[in-house]
Protein backbone atom coordinates (compact mmCIF):
# COMPACT_ATOMS: atom_id res chain seq x y z
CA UNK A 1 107.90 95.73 108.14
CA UNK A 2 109.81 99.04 107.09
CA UNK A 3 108.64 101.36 105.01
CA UNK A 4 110.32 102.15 101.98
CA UNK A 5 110.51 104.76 99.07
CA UNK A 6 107.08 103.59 96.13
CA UNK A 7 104.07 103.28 96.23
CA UNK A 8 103.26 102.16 99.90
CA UNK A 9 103.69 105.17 101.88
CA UNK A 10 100.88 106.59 99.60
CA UNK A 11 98.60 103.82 99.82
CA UNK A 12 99.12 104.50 103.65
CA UNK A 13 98.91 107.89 103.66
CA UNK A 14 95.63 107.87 101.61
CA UNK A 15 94.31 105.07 104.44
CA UNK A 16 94.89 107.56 107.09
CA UNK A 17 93.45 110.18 105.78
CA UNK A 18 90.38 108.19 104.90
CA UNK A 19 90.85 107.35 108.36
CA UNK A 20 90.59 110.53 109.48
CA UNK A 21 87.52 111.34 107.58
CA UNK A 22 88.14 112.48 104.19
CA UNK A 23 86.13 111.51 101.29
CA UNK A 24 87.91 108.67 99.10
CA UNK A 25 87.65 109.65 95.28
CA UNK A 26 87.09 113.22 96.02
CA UNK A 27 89.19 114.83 98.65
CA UNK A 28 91.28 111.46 97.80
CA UNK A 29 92.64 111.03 94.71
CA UNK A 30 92.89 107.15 94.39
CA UNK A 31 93.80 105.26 91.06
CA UNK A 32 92.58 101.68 92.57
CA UNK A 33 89.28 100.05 93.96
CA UNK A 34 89.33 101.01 97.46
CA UNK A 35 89.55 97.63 99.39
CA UNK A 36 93.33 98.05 100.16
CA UNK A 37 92.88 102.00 101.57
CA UNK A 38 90.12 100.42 103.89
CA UNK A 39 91.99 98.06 104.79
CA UNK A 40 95.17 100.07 106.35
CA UNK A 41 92.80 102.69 107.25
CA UNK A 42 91.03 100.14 110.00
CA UNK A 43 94.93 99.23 110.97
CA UNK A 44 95.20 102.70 111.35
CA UNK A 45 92.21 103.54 113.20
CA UNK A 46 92.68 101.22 115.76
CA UNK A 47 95.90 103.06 116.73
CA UNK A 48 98.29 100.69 115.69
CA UNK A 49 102.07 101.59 113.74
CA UNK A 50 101.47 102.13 110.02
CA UNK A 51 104.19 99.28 109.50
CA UNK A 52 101.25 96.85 110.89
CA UNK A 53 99.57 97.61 107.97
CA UNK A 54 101.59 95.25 106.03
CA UNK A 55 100.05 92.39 107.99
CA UNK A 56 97.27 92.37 105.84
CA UNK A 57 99.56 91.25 102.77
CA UNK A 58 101.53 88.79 104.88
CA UNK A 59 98.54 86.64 105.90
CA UNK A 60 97.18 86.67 102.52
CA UNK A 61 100.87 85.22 101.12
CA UNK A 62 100.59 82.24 103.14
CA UNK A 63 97.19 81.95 102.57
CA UNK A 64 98.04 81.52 98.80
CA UNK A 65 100.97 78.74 99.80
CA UNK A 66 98.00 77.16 101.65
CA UNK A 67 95.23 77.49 98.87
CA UNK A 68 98.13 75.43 96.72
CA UNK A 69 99.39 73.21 99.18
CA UNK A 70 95.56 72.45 99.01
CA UNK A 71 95.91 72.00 95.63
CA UNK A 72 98.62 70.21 95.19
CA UNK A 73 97.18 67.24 97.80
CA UNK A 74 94.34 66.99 95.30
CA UNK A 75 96.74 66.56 92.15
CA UNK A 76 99.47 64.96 93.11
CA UNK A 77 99.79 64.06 96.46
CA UNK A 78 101.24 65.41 100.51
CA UNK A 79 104.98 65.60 98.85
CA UNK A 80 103.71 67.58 95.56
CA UNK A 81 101.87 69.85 97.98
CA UNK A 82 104.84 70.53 99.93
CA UNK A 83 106.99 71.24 97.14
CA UNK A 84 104.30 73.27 95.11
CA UNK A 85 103.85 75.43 98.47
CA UNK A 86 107.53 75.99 98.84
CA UNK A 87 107.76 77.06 94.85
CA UNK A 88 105.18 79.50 95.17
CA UNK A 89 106.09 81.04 99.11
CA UNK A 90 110.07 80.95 98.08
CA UNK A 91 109.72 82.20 94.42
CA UNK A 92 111.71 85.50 94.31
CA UNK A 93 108.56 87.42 93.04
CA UNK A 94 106.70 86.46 96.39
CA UNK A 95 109.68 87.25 98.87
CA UNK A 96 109.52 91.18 96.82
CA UNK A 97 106.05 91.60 97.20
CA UNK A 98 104.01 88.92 98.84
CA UNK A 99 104.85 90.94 102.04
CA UNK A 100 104.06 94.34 100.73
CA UNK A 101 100.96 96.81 100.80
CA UNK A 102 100.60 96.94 96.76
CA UNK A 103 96.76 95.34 96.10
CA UNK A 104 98.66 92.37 94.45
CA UNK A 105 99.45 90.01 97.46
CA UNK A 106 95.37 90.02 98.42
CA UNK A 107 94.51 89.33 94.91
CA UNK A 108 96.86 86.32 94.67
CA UNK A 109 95.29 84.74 97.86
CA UNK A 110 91.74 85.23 96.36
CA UNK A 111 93.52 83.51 92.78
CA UNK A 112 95.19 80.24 94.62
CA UNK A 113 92.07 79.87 96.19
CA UNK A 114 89.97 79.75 93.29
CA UNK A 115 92.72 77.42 91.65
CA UNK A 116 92.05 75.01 94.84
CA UNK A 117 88.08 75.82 93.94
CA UNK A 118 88.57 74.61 90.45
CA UNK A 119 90.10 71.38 91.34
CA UNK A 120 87.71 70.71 93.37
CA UNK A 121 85.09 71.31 90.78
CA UNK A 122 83.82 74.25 92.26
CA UNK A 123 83.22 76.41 89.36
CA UNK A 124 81.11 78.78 90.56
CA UNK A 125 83.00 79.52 94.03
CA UNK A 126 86.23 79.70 91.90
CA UNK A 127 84.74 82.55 90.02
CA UNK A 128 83.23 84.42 92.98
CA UNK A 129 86.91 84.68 94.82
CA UNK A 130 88.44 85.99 91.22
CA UNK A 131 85.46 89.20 91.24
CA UNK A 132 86.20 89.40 94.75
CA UNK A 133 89.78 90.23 94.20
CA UNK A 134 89.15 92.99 91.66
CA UNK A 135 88.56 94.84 95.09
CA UNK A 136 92.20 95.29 95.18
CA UNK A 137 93.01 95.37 91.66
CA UNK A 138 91.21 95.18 88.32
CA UNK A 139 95.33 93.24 87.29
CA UNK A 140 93.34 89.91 88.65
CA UNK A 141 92.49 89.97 84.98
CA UNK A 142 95.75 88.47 83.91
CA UNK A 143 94.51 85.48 86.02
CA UNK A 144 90.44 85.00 85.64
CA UNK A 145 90.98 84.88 81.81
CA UNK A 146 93.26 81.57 82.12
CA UNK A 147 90.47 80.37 84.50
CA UNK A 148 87.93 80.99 82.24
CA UNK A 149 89.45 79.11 79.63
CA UNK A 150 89.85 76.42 81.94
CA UNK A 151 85.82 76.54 82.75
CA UNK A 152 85.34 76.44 78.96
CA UNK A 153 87.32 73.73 78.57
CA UNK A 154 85.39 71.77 81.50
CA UNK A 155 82.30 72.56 80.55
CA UNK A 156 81.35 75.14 83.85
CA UNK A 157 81.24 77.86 81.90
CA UNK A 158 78.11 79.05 83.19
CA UNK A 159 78.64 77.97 86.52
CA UNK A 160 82.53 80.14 86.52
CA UNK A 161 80.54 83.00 84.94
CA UNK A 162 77.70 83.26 87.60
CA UNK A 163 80.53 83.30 90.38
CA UNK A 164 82.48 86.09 89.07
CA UNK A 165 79.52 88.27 88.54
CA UNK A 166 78.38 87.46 91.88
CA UNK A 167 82.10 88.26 93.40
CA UNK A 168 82.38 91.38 91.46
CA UNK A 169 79.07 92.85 92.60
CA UNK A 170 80.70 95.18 95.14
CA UNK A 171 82.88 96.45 92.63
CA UNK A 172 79.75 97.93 90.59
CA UNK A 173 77.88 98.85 93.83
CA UNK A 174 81.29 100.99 94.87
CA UNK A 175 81.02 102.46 91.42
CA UNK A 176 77.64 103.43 91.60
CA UNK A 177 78.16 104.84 95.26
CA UNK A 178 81.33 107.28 94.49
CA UNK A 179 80.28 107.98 91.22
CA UNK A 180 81.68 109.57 88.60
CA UNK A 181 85.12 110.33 90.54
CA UNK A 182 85.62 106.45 90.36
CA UNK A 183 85.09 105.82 87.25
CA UNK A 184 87.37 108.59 86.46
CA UNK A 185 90.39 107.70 88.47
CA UNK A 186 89.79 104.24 88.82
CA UNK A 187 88.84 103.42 84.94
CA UNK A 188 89.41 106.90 83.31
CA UNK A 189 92.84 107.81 84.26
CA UNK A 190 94.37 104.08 83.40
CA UNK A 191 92.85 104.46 79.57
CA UNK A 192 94.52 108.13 79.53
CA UNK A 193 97.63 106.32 80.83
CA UNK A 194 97.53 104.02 77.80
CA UNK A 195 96.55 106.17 74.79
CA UNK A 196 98.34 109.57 76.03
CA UNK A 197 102.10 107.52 76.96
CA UNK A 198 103.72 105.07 75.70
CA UNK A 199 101.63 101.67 77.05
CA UNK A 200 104.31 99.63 77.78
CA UNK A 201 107.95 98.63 79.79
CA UNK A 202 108.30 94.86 78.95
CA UNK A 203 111.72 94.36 78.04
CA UNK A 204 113.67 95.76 80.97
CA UNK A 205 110.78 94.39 83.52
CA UNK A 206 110.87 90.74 82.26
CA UNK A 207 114.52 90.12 81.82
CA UNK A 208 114.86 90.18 85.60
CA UNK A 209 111.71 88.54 85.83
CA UNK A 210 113.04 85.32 83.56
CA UNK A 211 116.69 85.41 85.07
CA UNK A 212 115.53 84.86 88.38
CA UNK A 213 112.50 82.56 87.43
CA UNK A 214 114.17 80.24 84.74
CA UNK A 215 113.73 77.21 86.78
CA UNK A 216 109.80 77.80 87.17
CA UNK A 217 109.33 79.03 83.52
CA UNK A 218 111.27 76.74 82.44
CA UNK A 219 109.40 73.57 83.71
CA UNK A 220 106.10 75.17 82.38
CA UNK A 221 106.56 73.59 78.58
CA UNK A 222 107.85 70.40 80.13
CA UNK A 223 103.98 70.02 82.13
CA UNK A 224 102.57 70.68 79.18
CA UNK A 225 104.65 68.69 76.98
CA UNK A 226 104.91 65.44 79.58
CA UNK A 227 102.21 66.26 81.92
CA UNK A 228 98.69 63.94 81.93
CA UNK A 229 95.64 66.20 80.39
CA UNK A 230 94.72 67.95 83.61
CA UNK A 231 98.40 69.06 84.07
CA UNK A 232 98.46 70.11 80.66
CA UNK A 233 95.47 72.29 80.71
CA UNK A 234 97.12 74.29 84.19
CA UNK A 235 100.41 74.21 82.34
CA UNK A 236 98.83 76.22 79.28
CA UNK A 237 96.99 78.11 81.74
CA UNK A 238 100.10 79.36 83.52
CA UNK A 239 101.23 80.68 80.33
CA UNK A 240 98.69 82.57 78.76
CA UNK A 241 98.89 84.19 82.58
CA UNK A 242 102.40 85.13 82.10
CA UNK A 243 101.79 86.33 78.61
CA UNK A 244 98.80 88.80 79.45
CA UNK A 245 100.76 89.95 82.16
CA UNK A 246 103.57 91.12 79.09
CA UNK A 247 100.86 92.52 77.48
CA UNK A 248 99.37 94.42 80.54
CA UNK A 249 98.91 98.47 79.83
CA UNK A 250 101.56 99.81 82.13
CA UNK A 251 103.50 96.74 83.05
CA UNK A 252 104.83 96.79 86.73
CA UNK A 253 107.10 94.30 88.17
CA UNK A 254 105.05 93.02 91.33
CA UNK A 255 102.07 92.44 88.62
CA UNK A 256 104.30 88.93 87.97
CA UNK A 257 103.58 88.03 91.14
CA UNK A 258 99.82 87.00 89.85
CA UNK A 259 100.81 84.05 88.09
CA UNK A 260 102.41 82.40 90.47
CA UNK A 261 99.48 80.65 91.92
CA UNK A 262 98.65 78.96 88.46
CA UNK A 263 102.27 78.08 88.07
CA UNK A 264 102.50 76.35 91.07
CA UNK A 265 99.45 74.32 90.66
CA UNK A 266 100.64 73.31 86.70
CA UNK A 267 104.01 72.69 88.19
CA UNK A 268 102.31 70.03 90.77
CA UNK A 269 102.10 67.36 87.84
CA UNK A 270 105.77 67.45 87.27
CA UNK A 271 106.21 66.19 91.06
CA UNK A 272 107.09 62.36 91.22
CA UNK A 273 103.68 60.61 92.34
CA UNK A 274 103.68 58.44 95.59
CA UNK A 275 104.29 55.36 94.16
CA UNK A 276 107.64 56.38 92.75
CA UNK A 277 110.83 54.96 93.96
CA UNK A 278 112.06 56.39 97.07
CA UNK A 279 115.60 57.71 95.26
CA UNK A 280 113.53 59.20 92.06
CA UNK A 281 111.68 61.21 95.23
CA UNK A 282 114.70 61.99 96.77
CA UNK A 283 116.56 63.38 93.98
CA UNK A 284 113.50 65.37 93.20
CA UNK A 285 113.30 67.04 96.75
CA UNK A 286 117.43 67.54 96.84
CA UNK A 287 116.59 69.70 93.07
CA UNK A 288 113.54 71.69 94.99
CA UNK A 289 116.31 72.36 97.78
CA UNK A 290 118.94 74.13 95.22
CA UNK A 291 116.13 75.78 93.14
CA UNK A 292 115.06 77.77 96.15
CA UNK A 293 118.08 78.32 97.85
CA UNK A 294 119.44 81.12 95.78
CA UNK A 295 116.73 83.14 96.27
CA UNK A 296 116.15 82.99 99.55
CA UNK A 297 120.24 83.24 99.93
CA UNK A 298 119.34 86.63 97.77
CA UNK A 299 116.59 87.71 100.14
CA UNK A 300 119.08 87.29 103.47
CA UNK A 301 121.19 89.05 101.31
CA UNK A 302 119.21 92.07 100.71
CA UNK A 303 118.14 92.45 104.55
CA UNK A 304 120.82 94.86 105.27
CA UNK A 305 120.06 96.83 102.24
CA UNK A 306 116.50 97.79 103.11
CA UNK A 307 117.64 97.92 106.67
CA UNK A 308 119.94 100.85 105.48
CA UNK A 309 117.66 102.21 102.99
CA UNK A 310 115.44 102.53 105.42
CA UNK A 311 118.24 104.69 108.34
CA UNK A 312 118.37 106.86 105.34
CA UNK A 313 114.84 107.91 104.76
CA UNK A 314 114.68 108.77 108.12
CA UNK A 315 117.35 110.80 107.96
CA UNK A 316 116.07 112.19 104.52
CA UNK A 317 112.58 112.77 107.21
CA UNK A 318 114.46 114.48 109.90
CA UNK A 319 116.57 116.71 107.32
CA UNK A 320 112.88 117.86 106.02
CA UNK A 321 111.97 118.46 109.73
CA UNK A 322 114.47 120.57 110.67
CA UNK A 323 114.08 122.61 107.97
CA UNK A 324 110.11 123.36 108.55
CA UNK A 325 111.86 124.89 112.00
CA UNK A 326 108.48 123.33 113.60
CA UNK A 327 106.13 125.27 111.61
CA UNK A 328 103.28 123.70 110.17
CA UNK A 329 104.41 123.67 106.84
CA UNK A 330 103.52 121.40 103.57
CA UNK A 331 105.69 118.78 101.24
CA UNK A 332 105.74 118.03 97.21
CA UNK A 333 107.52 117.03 95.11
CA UNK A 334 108.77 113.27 94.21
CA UNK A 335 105.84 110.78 94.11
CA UNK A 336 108.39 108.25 95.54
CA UNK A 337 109.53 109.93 98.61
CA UNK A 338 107.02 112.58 99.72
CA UNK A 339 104.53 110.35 101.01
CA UNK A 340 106.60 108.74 103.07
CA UNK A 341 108.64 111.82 104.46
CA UNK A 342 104.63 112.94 104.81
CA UNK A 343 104.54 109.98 107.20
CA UNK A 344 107.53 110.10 109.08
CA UNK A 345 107.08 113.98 109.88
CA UNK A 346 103.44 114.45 110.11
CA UNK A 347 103.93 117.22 107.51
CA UNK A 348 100.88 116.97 105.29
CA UNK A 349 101.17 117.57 101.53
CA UNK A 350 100.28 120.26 99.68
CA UNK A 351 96.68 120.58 98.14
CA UNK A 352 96.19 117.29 99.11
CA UNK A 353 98.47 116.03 96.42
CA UNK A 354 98.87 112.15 98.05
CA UNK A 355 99.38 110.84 94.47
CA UNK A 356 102.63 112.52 92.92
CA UNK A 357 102.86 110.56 90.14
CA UNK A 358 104.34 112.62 87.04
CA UNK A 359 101.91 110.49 84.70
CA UNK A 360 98.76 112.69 86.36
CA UNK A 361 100.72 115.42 84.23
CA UNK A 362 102.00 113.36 81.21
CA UNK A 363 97.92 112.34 80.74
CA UNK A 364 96.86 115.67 80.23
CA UNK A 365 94.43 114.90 83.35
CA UNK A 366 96.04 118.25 85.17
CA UNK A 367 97.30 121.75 83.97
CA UNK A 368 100.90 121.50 85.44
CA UNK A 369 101.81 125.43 85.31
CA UNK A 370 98.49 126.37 86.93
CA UNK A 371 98.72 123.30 89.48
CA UNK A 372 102.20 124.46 90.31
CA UNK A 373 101.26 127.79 91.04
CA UNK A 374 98.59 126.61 93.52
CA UNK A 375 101.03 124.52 95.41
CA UNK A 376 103.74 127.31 95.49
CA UNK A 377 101.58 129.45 97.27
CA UNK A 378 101.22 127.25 99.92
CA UNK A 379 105.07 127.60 100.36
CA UNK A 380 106.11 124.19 100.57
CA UNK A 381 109.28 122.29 101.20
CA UNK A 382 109.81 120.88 97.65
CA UNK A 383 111.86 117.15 97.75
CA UNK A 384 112.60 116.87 94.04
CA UNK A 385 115.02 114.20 92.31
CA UNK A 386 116.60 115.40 89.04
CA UNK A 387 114.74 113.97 85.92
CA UNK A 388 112.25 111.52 88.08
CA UNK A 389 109.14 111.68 88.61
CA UNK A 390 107.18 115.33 88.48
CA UNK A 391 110.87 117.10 88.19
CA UNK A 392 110.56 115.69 84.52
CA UNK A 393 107.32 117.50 83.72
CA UNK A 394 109.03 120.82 82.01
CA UNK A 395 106.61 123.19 84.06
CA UNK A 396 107.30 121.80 87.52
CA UNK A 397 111.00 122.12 87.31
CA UNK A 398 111.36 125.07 85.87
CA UNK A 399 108.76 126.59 88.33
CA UNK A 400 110.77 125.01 90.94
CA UNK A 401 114.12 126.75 90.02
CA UNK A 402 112.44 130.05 89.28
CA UNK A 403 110.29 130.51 92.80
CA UNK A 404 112.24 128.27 95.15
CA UNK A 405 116.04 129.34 95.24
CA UNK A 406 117.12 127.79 98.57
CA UNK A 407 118.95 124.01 97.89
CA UNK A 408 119.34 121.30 100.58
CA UNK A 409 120.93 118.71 99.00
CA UNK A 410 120.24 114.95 99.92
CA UNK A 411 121.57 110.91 99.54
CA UNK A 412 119.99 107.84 99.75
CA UNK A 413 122.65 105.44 98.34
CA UNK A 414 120.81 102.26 99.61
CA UNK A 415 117.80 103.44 97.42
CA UNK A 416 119.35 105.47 94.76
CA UNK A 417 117.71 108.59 95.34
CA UNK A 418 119.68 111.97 95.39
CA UNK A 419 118.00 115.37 95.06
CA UNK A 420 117.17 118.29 96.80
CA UNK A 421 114.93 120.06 99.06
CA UNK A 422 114.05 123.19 97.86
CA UNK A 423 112.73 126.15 100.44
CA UNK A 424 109.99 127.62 98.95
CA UNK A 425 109.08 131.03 100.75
């Protein structure tokens, strides 16, 4: 439940703002549909710790293991289920992110389910829960393509295609409600993202991806190799998931996470059926127990990491603290930690600048030596790492060194970050 240096603290931060009644998409600059700021901005309205926030994600993770334990009773039988349940709920992607406030856990509850809707037939409910989950993220792509293909191939295409318009009406009513600042940041900004930058990060994103997967990927040309037809057809599935997910504009690591669902269900055919011999079962269930033990061995392991990692941004939040000497003063700098030193302190961020990523500069969507003048008049505390994030835009560091002389330095070995706070009077 901590909170930890990325991308949640400004997901939270822009969900209590919204809270408090600012205008999403205009006083808010938001790169996402809004479903996940809603959703940790009703957490937060309700009074409750922004940690509880990350409920949301939680319950939707085991709601995917039970979408393809549902599944996997349907296919293969109560033991498959089980085992296809504990591949996807123990995969190492899941225990990263399934419990984390990044619009990817939500979207891979609404995907198993529409897996369990498609082997049950249910074409046209399948579709509606993959439009519903472009609330949280338009990434559900990498998984309603593979489902379409499987509709084709069925013979529901029609049926799968009514669904997912129906599911994704909200989407376009949004749209049409905020307007034009939507489209902008929501569709605008990501194609600026892809033609101004380089598109992609594969390489050093799916190595660790494979290394710790190899057992899942792995069995994935064995269903579709051995499995029956219907195994064969999730198998293939599964795999053009994984391979739009490489080719995704701006690969992230949690976006792996979306496959899972689709892996678990091919993987479901590979289980030995009931009327297998009770050792054949037995071996199978003592391999499931050594696939998934190193991971969760590596989870345990990491505990007292993020414990740590998380002492230290506290301490990174009271160092900030003490040096705004109780004055209401405002934070930039580093898209990774300001938002949650924001939190922690109360401090708000200057202009309103929630989303520090650098790539708002690299797109050419702002001017970064006029923007930096605006924010050093409101004489912020600066929290800058050296070449990350906005410190590598030329403008912002060198306006940075020029206007704001006084260093604090700071450590976050659990985390990685080092920088400084710079006083900017």
């Amino acid at each position: 439940m901590a909170l930890l240096p990325g991308d949640e603290p400004l997901y939270i931060l822009d969900a209590l703002r919204w809270s408090q009644g600012e205008l999403l998409y205009q006083e808010l600059f938001f790169a996402h549909p809004p479903a996940r700021v809603w959703q940790a901005g009703i957490v937060l309205s309700a009074g409750a710790p922004s940690s509880w926030t990350k409920i949301a994600p939680i319950l939707a993770t085991w709601v995917a293991a039970g979408a393809v334990f549902a599944c996997g009773v349907r296919l293969r039988g109560v033991s498959a289920a089980v085992a296809v349940a504990a591949l996807l709920l123990f995969a190492p992607v899941t225990l990263r992110y399934g419990p984390t406030l990044l619009g990817v856990a939500e979207p891979v509850a609404c995907a198993s389910l529409a897996c369990w809707a498609a082997v049950a037939g249910r074409w046209r409910v399948a579709g509606a829960l993959l439009g519903i989950a472009t609330q949280w993220g338009l990434h559900v792509a990498v998984v309603a393509l593979p489902v379409l293909a499987l509709a084709i191939v069925a013979g529901h295409i029609r049926s799968f295609a009514l669904g997912l318009t129906a599911g994704a009406l909200p989407l376009g009513l949004e749209l049409l409600w905020y307007g034009q600042p939507m489209w902008d940041q929501v569709f605008g900004y990501h194609i600026r993202k892809v033609t101004h930058m380089a598109a992609q990060r594969a390489p050093d994103r799916l190595g660790p991806f494979v290394v710790d997967h190899v057992v899942w990927l792995a069995a994935l040309p064995v269903a579709a190799w051995r499995g029956n037809r219907e195994t064969r057809s999730w198998a293939l599935a599964a795999l053009a998931s994984v391979a739009l997910v490489l080719a995704w504009p701006r690969l992230q690591s949690h976006y792996f996470y979306l496959p899972m669902p689709l892996l678990a269900v091919a993987l479901a055919g590979l289980w030995p059926s009931p009327n297998s011999s009770k050792s054949w079962q037995g071996i199978a269930a003592a391999a499931l127990l050594i696939v998934l033990a190193l991971p969760v061995w590596m989870a345990v392991e990491r505990r007292p990491v993020q414990r740590q990692a998380a002492a230290e941004m506290r301490e990174l939040s009271a160092q900030v603290a003490r040096l705004a000497a109780g004055q209401r003063r405002t934070l930039w700098g580093d898209g990774a930690l300001v938002p949650l030193v924001s939190l922690q302190t109360g401090l708000p961020v200057a202009l309103g600048d929630t989303d520090l990523n650098a790539q708002r500069f690299a797109t050419g969507l702002i001017d970064p030596a006029s923007h930096m003048q605006r924010v050093l008049t409101t004489k912020p505390l600066l929290v800058l790492v050296p070449r990350h994030g906005v410190d590598t835009v030329t403008e912002v560091h060198e306006a940075a060194l020029r206007r704001c002389p006084d260093a604090t330095p700071f450590a976050s070995p659990a985390t990685g970050y080092a920088g400084v706070i710079l006083d900017c009077r």
